[in-house]
Protein backbone atom coordinates (compact mmCIF):
# COMPACT_ATOMS: atom_id res chain seq x y z
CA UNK A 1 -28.78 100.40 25.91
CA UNK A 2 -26.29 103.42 24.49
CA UNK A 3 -27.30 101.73 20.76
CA UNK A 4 -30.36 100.93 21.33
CA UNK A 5 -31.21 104.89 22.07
CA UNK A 6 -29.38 105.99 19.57
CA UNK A 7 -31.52 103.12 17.04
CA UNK A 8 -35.19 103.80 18.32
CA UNK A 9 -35.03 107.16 16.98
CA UNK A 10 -34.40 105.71 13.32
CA UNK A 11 -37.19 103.20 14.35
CA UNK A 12 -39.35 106.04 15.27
CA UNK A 13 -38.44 108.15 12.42
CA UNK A 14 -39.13 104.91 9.61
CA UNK A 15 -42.25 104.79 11.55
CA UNK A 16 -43.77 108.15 10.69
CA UNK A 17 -43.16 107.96 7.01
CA UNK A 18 -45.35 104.72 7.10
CA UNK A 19 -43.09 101.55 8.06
CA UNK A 20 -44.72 99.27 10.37
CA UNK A 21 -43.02 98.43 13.53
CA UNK A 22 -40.59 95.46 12.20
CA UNK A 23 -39.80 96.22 8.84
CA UNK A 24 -38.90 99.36 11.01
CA UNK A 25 -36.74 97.67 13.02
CA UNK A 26 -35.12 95.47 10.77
CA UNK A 27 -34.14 98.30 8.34
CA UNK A 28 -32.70 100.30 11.20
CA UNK A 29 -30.75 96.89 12.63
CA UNK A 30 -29.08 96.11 9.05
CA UNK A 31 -27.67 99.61 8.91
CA UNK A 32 -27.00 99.68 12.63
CA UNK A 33 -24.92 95.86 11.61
CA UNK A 34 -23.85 97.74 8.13
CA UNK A 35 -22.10 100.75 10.45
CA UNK A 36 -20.94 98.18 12.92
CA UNK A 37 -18.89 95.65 11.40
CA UNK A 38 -17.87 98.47 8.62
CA UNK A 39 -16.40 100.22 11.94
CA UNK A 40 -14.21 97.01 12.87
CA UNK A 41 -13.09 96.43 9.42
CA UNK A 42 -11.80 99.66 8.45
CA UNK A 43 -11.58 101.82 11.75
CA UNK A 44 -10.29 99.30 14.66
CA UNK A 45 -6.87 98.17 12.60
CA UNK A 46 -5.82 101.43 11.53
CA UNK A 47 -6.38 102.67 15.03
CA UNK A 48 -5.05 99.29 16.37
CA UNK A 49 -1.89 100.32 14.24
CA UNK A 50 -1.19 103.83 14.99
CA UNK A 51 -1.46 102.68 18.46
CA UNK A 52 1.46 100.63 18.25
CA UNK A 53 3.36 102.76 16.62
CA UNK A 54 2.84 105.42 18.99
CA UNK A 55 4.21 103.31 21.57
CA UNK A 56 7.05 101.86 20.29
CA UNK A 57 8.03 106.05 19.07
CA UNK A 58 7.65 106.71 22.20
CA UNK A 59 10.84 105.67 23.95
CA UNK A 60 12.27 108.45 21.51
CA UNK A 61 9.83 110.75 22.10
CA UNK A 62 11.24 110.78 25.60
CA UNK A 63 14.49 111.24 24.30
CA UNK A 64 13.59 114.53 22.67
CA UNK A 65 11.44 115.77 24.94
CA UNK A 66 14.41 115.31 27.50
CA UNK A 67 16.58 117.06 24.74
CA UNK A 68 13.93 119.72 24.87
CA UNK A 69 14.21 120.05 28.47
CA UNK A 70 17.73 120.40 28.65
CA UNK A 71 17.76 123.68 27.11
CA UNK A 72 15.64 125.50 29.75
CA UNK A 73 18.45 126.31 31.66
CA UNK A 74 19.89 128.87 29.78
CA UNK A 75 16.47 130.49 28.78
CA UNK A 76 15.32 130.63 32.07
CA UNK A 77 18.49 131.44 34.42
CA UNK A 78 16.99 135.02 35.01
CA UNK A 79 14.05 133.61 36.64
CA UNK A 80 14.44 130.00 37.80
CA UNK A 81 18.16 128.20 38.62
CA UNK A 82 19.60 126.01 36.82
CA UNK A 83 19.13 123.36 39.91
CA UNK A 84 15.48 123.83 40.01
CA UNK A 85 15.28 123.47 35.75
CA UNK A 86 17.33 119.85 36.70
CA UNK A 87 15.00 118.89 38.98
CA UNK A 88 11.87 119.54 36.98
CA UNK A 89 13.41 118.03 33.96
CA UNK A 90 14.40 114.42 35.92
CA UNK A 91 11.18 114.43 37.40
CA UNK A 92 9.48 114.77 33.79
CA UNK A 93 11.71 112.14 32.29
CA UNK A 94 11.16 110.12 34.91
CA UNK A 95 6.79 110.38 35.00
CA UNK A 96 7.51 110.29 30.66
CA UNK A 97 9.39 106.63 31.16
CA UNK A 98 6.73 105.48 33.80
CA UNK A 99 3.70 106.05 31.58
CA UNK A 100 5.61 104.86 28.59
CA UNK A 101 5.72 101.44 30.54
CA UNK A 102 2.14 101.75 32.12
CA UNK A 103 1.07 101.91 27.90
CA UNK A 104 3.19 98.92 27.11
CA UNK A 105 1.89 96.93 30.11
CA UNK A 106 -1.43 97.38 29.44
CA UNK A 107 -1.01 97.15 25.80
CA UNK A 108 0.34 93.36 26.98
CA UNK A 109 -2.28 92.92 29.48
CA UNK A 110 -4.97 93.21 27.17
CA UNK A 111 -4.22 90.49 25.14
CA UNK A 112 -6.30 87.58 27.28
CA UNK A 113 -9.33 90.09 27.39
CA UNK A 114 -9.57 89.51 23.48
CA UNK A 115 -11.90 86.38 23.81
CA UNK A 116 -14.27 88.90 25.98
CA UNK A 117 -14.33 90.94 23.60
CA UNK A 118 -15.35 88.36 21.07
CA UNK A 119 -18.62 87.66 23.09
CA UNK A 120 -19.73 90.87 23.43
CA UNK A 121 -19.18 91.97 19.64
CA UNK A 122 -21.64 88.89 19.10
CA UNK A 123 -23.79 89.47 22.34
CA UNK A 124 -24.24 93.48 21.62
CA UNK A 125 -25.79 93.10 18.59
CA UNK A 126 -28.43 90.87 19.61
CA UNK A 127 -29.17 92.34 22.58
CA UNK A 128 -29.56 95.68 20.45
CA UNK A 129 -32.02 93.40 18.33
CA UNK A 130 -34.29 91.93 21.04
CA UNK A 131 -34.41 95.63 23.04
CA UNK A 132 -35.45 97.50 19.74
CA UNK A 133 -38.03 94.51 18.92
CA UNK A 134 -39.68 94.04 22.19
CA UNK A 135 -39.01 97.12 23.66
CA UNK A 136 -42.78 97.76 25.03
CA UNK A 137 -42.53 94.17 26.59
CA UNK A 138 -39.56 94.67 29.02
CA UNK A 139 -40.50 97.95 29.82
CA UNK A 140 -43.80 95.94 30.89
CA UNK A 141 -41.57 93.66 32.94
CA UNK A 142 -40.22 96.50 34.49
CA UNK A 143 -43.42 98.02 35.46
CA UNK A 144 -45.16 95.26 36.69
CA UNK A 145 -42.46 94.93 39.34
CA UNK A 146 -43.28 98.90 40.52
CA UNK A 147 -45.81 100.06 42.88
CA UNK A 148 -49.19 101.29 40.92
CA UNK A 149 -49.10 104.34 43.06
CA UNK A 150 -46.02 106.23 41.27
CA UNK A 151 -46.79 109.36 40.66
CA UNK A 152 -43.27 110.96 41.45
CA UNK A 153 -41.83 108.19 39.31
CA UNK A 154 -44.07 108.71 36.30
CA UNK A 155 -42.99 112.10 36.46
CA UNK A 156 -39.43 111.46 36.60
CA UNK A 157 -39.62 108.43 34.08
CA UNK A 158 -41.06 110.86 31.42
CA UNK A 159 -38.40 113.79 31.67
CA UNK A 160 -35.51 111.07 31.81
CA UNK A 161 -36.97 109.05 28.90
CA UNK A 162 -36.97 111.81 26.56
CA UNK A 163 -33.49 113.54 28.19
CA UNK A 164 -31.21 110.40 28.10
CA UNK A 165 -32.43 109.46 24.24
CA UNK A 166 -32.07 113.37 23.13
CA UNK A 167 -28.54 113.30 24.98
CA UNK A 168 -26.88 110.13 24.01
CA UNK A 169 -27.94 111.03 20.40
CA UNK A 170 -26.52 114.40 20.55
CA UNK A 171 -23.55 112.92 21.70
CA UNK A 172 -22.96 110.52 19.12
CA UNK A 173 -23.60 113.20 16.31
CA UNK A 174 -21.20 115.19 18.16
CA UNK A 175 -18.43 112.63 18.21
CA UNK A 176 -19.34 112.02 14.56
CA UNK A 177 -18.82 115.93 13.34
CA UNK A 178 -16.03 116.79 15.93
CA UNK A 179 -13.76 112.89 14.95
CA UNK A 180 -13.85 113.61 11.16
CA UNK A 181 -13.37 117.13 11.00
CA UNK A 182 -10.70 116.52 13.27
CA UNK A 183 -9.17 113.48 10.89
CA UNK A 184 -9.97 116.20 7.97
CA UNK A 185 -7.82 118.86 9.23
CA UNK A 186 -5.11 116.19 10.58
CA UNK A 187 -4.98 114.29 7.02
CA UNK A 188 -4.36 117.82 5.49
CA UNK A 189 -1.70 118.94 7.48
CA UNK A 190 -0.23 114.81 7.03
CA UNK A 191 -0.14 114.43 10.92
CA UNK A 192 1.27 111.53 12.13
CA UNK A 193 -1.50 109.10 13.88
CA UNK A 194 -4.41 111.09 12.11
CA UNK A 195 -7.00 108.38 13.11
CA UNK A 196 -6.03 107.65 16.88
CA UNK A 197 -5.61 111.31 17.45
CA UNK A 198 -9.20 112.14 15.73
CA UNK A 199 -10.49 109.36 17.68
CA UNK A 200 -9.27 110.96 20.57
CA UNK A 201 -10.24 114.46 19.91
CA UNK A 202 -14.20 113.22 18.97
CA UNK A 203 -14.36 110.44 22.48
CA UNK A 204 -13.01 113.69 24.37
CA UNK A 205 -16.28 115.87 24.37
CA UNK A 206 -18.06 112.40 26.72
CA UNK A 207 -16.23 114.79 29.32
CA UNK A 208 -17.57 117.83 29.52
CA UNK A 209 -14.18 121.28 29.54
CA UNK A 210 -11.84 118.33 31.21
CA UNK A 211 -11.91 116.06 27.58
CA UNK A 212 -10.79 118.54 25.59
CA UNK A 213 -8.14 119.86 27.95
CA UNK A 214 -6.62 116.55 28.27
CA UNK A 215 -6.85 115.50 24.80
CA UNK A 216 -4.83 118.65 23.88
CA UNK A 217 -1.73 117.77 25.42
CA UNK A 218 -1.46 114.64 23.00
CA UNK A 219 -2.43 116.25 19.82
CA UNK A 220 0.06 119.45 20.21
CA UNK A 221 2.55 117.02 21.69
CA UNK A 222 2.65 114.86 19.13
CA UNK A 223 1.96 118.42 16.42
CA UNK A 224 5.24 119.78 18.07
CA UNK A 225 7.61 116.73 18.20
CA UNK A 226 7.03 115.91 14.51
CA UNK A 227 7.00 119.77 13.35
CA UNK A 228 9.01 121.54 15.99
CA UNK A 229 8.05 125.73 16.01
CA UNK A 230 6.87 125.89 12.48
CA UNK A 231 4.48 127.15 10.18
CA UNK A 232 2.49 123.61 9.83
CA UNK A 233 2.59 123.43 14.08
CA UNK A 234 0.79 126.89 14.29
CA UNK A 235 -1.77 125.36 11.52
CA UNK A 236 -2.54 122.56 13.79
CA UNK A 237 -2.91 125.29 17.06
CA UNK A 238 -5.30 127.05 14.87
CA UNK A 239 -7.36 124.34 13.13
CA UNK A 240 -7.18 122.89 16.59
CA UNK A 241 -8.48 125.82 18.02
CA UNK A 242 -11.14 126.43 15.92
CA UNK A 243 -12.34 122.98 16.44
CA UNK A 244 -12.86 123.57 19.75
CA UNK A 245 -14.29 127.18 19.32
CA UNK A 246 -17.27 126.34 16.76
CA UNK A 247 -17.39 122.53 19.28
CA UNK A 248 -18.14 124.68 22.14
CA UNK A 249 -19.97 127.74 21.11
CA UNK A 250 -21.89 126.33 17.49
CA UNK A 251 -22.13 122.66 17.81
CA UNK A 252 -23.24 122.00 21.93
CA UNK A 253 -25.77 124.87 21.89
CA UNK A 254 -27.24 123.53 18.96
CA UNK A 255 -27.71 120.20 19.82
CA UNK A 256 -28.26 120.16 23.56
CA UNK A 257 -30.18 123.42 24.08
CA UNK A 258 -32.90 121.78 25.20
CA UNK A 259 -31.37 118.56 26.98
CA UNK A 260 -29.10 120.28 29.31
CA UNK A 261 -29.91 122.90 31.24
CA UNK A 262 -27.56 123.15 34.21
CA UNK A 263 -24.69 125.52 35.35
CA UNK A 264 -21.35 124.70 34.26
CA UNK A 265 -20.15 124.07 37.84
CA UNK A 266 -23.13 121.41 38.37
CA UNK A 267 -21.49 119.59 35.18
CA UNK A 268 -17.70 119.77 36.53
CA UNK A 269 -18.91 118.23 39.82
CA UNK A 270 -20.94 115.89 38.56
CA UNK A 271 -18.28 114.63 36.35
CA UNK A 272 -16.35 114.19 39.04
CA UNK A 273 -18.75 112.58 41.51
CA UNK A 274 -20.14 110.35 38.92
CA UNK A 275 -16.66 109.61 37.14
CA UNK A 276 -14.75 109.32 40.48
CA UNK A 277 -17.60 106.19 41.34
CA UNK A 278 -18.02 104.39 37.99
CA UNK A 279 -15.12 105.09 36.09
CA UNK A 280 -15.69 105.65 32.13
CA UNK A 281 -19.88 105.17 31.94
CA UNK A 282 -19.91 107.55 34.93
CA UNK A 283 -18.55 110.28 33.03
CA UNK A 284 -20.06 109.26 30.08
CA UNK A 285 -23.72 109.26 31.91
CA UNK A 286 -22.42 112.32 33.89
CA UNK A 287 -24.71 115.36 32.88
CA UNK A 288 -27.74 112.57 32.38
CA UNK A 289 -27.61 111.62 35.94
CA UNK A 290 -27.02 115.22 36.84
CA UNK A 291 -30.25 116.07 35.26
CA UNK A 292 -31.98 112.90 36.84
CA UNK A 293 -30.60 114.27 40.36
CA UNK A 294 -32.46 117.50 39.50
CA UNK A 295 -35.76 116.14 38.13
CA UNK A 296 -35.93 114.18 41.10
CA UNK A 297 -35.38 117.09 43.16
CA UNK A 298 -38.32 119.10 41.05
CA UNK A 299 -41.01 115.55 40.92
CA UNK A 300 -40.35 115.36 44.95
CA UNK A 301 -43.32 116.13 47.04
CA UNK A 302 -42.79 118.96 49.16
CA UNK A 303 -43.51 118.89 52.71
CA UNK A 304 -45.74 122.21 52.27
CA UNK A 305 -47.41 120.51 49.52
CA UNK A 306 -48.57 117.52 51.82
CA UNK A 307 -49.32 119.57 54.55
CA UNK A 308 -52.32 120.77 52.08
């Protein structure tokens, strides 16, 4: 469904400058096939790669972030005692070892999964195929099966429609610019695990102020451990941060001004209600389902309204 949004505007677009419907949709599902399998050719391996990598650093990366840890102490006797550094610091190792082996367990655990994953890379596509061709006929299906008096959920149907298509394509132009200017700036500063990091840094804004917090820690982590306090670490803290900046403030206004309008609290909670229920698609869908929570608030009849 994600692809098939983000498609039917290409469709729509091939359209209007005088395509009929399926040489429309065939054009649009070659490139869409094109992008795809380009995507597992070049993208998943190197990504695949630095993944590995990554873990089997990170036993070491332990080791000198324990080294690191070891030297609080004497920098911070005049405020905290050396007992209460110690404790802090085991604790860290320890939670450091115990996600080191979470990452290697699953890493080993995903390994029978692969065969799933080889029927859905061929049963995506062609679903993506059938829902851009006959998309007017299941949407018939679909509203043969509702009540004829729907009123409320015309209403609601035709704010979501256009919401959930403007959103999800925002969002994947917004992955797009934020990943490779992200790889751009980590490539020029020769970053170690350019590609998983960037990858990281563009799937981050799905979350809404918690993505980019968490996807911070990695990136200056991994910045800091290969750098230490240098000039090329304080590059990455300001590329990084400018990122972010011209992300938040440039790129979001721009392309959801019109798709989002909701406080910033309203987002926070839904990503948690939403994320806390269905995992990853519930934070993914978060601010869509917020905004179908509020048009069905605005569509619903009021009781004063009936009364007339």
């Amino acid at each position: 469904m994600i692809f098939t949004f983000l498609l039917q505007g290409v469709v729509n677009t091939l359209q209007k400058n005088g395509l009929s419907k399926i040489p429309a949709v065939l054009t649009t599902y070659v490139l869409f096939l094109v992008a795809f399998i380009s995507a597992l050719i070049v993208l998943v391996p190197i990504v695949g790669r630095q993944t590995t990598l990554l873990l089997k650093e990170l036993p070491n990366m332990v080791y000198q972030l324990k080294e690191l840890f070891s030297s609080f102490p004497e920098k911070t006797a005049a405020y905290i005692s050396p007992e209460q550094v110690q404790i802090l610091i085991t604790r860290m190792s320890e939670e450091l070892a115990n996600l080191a082996e979470q990452l290697l367990s699953l890493s080993i655990s995903s390994f029978p999964s692969i065969l799933i994953i080889l029927i859905y890379l061929f049963l995506v596509p062609l679903l993506v195929f059938f829902m851009l061709k006959d998309k007017d006929v299941l949407l018939g299906y679909i509203s043969k099966m509702l009540p004829k008096e729907r009123q409320v959920m015309t209403t609601i149907w035709d704010e979501m429609d256009i919401q959930f298509a403007n959103y999800i394509r925002g969002k994947a132009i917004e992955i797009l610019i934020v990943g490779s200017v992200s790889f751009l700036a980590f490539i020029c500063l020769d970053l170690k695990y350019a590609t998983l990091l960037a990858l990281l840094v563009g799937l981050s804004v799905l979350i809404p102020y918690i993505g980019a917090t968490l996807v911070t820690i990695p990136v200056l982590l991994v910045g800091y451990l290969q750098w230490g306090i240098s000039n090329d670490f304080a590059w990455l803290i300001g590329l990084y941060a400018v990122i972010q900046i011209v992300d938040g403030n440039i790129l979001v206004p721009l392309l959801f001004s019109e798709v989002v309008n909701l406080h910033p609290v309203a987002i926070v909670v839904a990503v948690l209600i939403f994320g806390g229920i269905w995992g990853f698609w519930g934070l993914f869908f978060a601010i869509p389902l917020a905004t179908l929570v509020k048009a069905i608030y605005n569509a619903w009849p009021r009781a004063e309204l009936a009364a007339e």
